[in-house]
Structures are given as C-alpha cells and as structure tokens.
C-alpha atoms as a PDB file:
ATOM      1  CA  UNK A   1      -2.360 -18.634  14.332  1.00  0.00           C
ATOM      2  CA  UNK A   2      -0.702 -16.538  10.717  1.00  0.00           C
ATOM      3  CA  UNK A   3      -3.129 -18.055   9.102  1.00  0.00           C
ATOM      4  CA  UNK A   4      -5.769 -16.133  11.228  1.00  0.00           C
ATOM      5  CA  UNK A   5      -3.900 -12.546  10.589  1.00  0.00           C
ATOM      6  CA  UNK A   6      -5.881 -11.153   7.632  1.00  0.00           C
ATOM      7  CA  UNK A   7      -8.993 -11.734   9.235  1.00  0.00           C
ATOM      8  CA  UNK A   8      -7.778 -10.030  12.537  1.00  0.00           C
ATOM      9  CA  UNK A   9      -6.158  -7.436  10.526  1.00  0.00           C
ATOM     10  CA  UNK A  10      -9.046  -6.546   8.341  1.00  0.00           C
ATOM     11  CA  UNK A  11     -12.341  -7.696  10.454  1.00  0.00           C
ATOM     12  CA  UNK A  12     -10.773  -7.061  13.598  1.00  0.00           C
ATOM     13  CA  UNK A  13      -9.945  -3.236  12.947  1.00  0.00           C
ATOM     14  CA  UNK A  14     -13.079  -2.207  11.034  1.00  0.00           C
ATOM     15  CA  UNK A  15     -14.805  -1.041  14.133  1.00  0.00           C
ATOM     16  CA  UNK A  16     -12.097   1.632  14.974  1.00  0.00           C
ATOM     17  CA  UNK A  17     -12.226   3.410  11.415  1.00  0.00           C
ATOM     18  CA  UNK A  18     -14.424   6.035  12.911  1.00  0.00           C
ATOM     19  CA  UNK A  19     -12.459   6.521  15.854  1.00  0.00           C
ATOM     20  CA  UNK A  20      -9.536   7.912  13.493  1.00  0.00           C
ATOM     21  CA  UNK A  21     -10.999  10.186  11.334  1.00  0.00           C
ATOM     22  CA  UNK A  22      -7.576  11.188   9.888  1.00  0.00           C
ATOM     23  CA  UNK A  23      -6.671   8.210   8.488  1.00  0.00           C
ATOM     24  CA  UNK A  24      -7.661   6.476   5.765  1.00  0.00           C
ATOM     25  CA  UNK A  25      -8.627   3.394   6.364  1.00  0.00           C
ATOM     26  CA  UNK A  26     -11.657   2.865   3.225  1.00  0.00           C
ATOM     27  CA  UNK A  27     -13.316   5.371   0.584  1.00  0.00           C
ATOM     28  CA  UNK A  28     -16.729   6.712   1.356  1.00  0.00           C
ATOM     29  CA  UNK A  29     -17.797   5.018  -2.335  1.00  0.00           C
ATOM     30  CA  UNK A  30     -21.158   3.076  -3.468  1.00  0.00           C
ATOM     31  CA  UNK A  31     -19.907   2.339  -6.807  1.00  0.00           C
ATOM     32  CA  UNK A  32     -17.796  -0.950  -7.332  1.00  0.00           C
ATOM     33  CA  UNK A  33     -14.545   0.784  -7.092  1.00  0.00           C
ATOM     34  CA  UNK A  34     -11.617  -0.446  -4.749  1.00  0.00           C
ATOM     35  CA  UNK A  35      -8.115   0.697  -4.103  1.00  0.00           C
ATOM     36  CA  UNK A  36      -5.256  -1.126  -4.444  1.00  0.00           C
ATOM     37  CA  UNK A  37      -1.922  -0.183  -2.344  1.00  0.00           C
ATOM     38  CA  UNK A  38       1.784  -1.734  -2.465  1.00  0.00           C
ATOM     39  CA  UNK A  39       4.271  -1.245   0.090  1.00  0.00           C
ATOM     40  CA  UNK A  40       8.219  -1.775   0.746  1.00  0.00           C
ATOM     41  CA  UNK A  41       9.087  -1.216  -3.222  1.00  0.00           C
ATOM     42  CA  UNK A  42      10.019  -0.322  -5.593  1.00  0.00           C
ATOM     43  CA  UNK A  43      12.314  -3.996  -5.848  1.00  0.00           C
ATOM     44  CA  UNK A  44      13.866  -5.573  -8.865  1.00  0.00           C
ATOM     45  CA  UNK A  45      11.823  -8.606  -8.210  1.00  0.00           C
ATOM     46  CA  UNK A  46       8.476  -7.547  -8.115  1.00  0.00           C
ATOM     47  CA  UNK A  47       7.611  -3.914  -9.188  1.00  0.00           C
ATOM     48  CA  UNK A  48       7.758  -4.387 -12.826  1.00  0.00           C
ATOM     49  CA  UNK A  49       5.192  -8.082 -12.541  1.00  0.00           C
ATOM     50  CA  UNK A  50       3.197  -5.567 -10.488  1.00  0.00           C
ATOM     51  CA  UNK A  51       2.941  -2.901 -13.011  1.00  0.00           C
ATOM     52  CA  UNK A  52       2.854  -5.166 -16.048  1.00  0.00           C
ATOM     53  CA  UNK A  53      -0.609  -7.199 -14.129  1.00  0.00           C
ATOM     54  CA  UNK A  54      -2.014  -3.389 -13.587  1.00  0.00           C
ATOM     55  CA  UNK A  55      -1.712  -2.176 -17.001  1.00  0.00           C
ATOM     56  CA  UNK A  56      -3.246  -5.565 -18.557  1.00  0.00           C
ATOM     57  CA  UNK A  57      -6.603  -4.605 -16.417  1.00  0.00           C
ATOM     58  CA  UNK A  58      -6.297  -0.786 -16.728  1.00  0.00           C
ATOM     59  CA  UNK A  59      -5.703  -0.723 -12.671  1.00  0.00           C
ATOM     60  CA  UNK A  60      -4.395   2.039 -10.796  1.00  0.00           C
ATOM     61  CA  UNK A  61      -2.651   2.275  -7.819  1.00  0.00           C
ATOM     62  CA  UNK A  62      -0.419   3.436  -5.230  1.00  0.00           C
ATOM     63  CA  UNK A  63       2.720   2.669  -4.463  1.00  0.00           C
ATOM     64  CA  UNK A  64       4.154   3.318  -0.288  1.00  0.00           C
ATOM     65  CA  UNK A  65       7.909   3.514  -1.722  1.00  0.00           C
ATOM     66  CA  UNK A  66      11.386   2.774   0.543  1.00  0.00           C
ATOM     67  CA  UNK A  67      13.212   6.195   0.296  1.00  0.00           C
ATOM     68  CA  UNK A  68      16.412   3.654  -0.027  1.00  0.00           C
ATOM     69  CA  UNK A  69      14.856   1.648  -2.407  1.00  0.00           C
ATOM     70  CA  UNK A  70      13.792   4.566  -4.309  1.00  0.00           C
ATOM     71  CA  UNK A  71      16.992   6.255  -4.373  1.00  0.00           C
ATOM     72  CA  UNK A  72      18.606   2.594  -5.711  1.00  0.00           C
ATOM     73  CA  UNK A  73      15.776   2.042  -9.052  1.00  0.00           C
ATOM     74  CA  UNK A  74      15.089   5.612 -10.064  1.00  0.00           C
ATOM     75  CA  UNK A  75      13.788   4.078 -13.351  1.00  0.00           C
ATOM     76  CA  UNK A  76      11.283   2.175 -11.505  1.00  0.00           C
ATOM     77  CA  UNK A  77       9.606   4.868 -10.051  1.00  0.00           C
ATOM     78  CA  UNK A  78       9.994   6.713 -13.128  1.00  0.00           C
ATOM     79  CA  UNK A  79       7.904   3.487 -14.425  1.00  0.00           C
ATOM     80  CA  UNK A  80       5.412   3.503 -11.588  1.00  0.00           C
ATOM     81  CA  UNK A  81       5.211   7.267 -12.256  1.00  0.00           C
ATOM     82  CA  UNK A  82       4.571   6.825 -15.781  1.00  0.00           C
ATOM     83  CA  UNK A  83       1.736   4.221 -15.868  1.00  0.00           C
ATOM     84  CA  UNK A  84      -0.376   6.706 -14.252  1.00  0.00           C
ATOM     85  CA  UNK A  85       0.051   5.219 -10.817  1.00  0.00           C
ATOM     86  CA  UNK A  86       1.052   7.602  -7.618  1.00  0.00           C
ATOM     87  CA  UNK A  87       3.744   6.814  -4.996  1.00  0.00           C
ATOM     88  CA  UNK A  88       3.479   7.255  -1.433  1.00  0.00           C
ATOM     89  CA  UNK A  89       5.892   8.024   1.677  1.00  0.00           C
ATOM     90  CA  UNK A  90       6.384   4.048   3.531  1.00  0.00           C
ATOM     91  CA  UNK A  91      10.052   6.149   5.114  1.00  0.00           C
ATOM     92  CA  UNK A  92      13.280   5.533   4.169  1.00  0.00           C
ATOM     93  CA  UNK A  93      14.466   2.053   5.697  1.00  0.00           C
ATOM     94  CA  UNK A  94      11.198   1.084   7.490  1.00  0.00           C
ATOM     95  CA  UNK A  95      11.618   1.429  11.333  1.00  0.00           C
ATOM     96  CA  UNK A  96       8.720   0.172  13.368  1.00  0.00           C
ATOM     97  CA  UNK A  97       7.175   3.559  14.546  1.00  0.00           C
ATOM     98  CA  UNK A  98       5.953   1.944  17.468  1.00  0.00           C
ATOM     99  CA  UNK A  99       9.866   1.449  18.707  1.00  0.00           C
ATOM    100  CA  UNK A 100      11.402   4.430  17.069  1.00  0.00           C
ATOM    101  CA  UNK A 101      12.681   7.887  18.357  1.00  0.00           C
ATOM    102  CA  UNK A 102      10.362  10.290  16.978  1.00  0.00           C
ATOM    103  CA  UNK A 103      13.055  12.829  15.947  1.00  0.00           C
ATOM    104  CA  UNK A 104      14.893   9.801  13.947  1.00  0.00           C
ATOM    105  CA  UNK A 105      11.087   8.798  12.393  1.00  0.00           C
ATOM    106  CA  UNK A 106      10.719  12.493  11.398  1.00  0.00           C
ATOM    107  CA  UNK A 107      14.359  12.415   9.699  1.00  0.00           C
ATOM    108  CA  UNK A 108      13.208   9.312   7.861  1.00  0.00           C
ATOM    109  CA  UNK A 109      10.015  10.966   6.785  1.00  0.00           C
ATOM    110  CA  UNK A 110      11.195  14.231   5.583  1.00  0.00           C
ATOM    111  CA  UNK A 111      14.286  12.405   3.879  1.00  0.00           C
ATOM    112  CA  UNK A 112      11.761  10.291   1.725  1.00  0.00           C
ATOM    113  CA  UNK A 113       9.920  12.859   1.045  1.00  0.00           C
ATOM    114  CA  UNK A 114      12.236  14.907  -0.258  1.00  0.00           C
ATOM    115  CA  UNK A 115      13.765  11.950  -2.339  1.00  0.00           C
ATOM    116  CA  UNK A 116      10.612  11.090  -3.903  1.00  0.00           C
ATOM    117  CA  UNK A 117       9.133  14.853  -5.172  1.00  0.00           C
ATOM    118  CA  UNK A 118      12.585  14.925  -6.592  1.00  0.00           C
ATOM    119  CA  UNK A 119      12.064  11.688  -8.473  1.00  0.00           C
ATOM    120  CA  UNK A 120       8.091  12.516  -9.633  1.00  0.00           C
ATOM    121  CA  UNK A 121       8.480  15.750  -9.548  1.00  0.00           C
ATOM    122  CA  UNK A 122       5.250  16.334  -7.419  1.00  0.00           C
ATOM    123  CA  UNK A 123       4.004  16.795  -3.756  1.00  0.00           C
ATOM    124  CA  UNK A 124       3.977  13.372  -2.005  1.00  0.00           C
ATOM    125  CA  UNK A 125       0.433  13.569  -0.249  1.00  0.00           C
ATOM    126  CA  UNK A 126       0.320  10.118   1.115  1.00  0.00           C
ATOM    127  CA  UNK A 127       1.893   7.841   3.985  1.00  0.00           C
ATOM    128  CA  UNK A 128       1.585   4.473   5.432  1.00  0.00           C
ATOM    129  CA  UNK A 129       3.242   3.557   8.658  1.00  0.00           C
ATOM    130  CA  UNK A 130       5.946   0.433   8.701  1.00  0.00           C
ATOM    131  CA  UNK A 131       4.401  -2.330  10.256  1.00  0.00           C
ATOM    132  CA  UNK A 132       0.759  -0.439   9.818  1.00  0.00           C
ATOM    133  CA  UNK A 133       1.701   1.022  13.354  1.00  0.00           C
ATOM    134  CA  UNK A 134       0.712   4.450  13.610  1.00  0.00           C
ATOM    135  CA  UNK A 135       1.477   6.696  16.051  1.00  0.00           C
ATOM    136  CA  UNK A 136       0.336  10.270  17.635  1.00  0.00           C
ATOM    137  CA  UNK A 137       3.812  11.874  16.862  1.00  0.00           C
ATOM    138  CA  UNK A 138       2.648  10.121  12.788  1.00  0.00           C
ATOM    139  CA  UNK A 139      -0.677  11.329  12.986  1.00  0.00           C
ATOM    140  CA  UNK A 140       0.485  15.065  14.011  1.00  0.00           C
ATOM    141  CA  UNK A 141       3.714  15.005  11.199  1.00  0.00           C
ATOM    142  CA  UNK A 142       0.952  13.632   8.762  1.00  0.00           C
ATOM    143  CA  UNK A 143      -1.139  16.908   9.345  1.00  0.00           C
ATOM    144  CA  UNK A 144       1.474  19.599   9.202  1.00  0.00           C
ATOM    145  CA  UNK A 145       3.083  17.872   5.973  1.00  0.00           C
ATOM    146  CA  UNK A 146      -0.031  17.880   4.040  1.00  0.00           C
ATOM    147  CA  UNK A 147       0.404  14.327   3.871  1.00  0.00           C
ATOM    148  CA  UNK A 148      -3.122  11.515   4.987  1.00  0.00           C
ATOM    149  CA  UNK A 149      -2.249   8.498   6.629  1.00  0.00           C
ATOM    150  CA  UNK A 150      -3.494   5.553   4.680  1.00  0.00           C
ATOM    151  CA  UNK A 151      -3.985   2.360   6.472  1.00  0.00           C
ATOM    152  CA  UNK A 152      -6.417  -0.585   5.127  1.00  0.00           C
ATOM    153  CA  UNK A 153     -10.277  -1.784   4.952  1.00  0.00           C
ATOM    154  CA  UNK A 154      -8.721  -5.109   3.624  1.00  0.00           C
ATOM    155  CA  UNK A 155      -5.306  -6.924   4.496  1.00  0.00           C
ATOM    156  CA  UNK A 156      -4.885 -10.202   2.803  1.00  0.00           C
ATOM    157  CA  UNK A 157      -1.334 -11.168   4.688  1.00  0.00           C
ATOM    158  CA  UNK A 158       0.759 -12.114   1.234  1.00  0.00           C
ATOM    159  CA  UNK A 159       4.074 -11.694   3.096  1.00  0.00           C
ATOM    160  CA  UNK A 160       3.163 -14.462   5.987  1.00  0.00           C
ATOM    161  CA  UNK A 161       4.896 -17.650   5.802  1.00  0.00           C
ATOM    162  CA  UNK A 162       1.583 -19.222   5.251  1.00  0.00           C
ATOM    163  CA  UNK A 163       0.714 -16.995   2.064  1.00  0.00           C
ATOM    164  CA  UNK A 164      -0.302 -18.637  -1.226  1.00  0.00           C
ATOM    165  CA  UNK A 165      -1.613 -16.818  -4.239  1.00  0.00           C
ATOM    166  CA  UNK A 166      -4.525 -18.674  -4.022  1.00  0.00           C
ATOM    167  CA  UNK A 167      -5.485 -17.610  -0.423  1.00  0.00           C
ATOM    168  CA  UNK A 168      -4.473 -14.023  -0.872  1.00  0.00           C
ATOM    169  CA  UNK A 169      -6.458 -13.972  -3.778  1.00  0.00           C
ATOM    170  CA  UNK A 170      -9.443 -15.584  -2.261  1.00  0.00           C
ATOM    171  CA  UNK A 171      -9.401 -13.158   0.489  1.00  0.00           C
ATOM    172  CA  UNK A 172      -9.928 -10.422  -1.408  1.00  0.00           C
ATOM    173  CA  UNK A 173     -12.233 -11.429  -3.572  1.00  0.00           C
ATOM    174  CA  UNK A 174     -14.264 -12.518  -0.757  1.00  0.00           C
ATOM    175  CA  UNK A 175     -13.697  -9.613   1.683  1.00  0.00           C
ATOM    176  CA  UNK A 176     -13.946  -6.296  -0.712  1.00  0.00           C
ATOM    177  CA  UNK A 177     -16.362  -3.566  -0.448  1.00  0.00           C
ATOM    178  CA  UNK A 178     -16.996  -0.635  -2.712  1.00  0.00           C
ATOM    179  CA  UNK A 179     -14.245   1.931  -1.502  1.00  0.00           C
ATOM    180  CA  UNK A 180     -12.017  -1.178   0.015  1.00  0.00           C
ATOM    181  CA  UNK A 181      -8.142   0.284   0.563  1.00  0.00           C
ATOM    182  CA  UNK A 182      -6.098  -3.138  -0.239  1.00  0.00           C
ATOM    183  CA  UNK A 183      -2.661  -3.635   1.195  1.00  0.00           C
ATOM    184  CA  UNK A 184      -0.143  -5.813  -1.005  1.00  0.00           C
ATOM    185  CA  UNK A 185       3.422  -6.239  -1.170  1.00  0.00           C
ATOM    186  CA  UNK A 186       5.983  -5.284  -3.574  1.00  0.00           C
ATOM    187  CA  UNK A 187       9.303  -6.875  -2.090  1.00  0.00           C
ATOM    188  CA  UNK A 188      10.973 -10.429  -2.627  1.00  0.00           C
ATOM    189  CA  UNK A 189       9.225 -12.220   0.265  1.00  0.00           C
ATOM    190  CA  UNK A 190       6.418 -11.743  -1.920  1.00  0.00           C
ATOM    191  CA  UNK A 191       7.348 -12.346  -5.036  1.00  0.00           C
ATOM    192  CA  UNK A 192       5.965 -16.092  -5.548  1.00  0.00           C
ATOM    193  CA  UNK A 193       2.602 -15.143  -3.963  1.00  0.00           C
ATOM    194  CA  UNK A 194       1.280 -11.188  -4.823  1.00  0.00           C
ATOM    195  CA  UNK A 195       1.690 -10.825  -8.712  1.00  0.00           C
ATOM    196  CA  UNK A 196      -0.025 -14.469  -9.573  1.00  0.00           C
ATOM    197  CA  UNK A 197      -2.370 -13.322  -6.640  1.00  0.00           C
ATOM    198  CA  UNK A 198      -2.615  -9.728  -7.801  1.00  0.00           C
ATOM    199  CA  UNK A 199      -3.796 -11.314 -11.564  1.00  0.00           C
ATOM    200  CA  UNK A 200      -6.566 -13.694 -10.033  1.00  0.00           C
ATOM    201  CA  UNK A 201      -7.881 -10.687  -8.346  1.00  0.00           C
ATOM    202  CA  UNK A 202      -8.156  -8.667 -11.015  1.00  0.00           C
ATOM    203  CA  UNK A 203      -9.350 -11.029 -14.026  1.00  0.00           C
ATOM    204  CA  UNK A 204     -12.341 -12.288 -11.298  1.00  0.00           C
ATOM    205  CA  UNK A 205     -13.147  -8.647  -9.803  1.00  0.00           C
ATOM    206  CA  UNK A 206     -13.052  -6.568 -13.574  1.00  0.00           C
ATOM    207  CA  UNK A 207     -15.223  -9.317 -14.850  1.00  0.00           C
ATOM    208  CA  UNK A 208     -17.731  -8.323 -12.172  1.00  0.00           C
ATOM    209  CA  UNK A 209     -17.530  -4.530 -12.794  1.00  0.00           C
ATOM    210  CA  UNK A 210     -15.068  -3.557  -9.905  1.00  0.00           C
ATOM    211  CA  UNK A 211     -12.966  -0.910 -10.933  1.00  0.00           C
ATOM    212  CA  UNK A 212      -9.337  -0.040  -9.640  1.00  0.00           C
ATOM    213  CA  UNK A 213      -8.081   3.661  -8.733  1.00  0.00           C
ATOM    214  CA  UNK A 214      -4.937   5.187  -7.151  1.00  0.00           C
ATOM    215  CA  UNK A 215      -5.652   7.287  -3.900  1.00  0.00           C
END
C-alpha cells in the first residue's frame, strides 16, 4: 500500500487545488520551471549533500526549517541563506496540526518565526503544515501573518520505508509539470535516498531545459 502514497498524494489531490485558493499547491508557469521544497531540516546529515547537489545545477530552493533544529545549526541556515536559497516556517518541533491545540500550534508558529527572521534577518513569508495537514485555524494564522501556505503539485514519498533513490527520482521525473511545487526531505530517514535522488533529478531534468527556483 506505501508504495501507492506518492501517487495518492500527488494525483489524488490535484483536483482540490482550486478549491483552496490560498494555498499553494503549483505555480501558474508555462515555461519549464519547477520548484523544489525540503522539509524537517536543517540536519547534520543531510542539509549540506542537499545544498552541495543544488549549487552543482544552479538550483534554488526552499527550505520548511524545524524552529529546534534551526536554533541547534545556526551555520546551516546561515549556509542555506547564503546559497541564495529561502527558508520557510515547518514550526518548531512538528506537531500534527490535525491533533494539536490551536493556541499551542500558534505558539509553535510564532516561536519559529521569530527564530528564523532572527537567523536571516528577513520576513519569513512561507509555511508548510507537519504532516501536509492543514487546517482552518492554519489557513486563517497564514493570512494575518503575511505568511502562504505551500503544500505540493508533486510528492515523491522519499521518507517511506519503501523509498529508493531510484523510485523517488523516477517519480519526479515522470510526474513534473511546468510550475510543479516538489516536496523532499532534509532529515536522517532520508539521508540514503533524497540527495542521490535529488542529483538524478537534476542532471536528467537541466539536461532537458527545466529550470529550478525558490518560492
């Protein structure tokens, strides 16, 4: 049945985009260009493979940091920061919205906010929900913060159990559209599976003219 997941979780929700206006779930674009997301870092075990695969193929993207994490590797969002990527609120230590007081949600929100504009020393306009779960208390926070909830057009599953680099790879290349929003993971479940899939999907998609931005 995991092995069904990013089909489910990128076919199966496509229909609903225009039902939530609000959130980002794909870029209105014609031209081959694609986003690429990360979520749960930044981690000692993956971030810097991640950023050092990005900068071979002059990728951007954008990075749905752990206020925790964040507050533990200051130097790797400084990195993140510094390759010309942007960083994203994924809250502090990733509750499940869908199971989650809202005042203690809004207390993780605002706290990784506030940890992150200290670190980049911007405005944090983005979020993604833990678990991709959002929620009508998220969706209202989202639009008095000045902050878009980001979801995804494509969701290859590299943390399942089932996850190879070759399938996550394959599923991308296979499933992307021009103005695609791809969800990876930056966190050590990952970290035999997304950077050697995150370099596959990049040397095949550049050499057919995609391009990669941050959001």
């Amino acid at each position: 049945m995991r092995i069904l997941v990013p089909y489910l979780a990128t076919h199966g929700l496509r229909p609903f985009h225009r039902f939530f206006p609000d959130m980002l779930w794909r870029v209105d674009a014609q031209a081959r260009t694609a986003y690429l997301t990360f979520d749960d870092g930044p981690t000692t075990e993956c971030t810097r493979p991640l950023l050092d695969i990005l900068a071979e193929y002059n990728a951007q993207a954008t990075h749905f940091l752990l206020g925790h994490h964040a507050e533990q590797h200051p130097d790797l969002v400084d990195a993140i920061v510094s390759a010309g990527h942007r960083v994203g609120n994924h809250t502090y230590r990733h509750p499940d919205p869908w199971s989650t007081p809202q005042e203690e949600l809004a207390r993780e929100l605002h706290r990784t906010t506030e940890i992150l504009e200290d670190l980049v020393h911007a405005p944090v306009r983005a979020l993604r929900p833990p678990y991709g779960h959002p929620t009508g208390f998220l969706r209202e926070w989202c639009a008095t913060q000045n902050q878009r909830m980001v979801m995804w057009d494509v969701m290859p599953g590299d943390y399942l159990q089932t996850a190879t680099a070759e399938r996550v790879s394959s599923f991308v290349i296979n499933h992307i559209r021009p103005g695609s929003v791809i969800v990876l993971h930056d966190n050590p479940i990952c970290e035999d599976v997304t950077p050697q899939a995150l370099d596959t999907i990049l040397d095949t998609l550049t050499a057919r003219g995609w391009q990669f931005d941050a959001l």
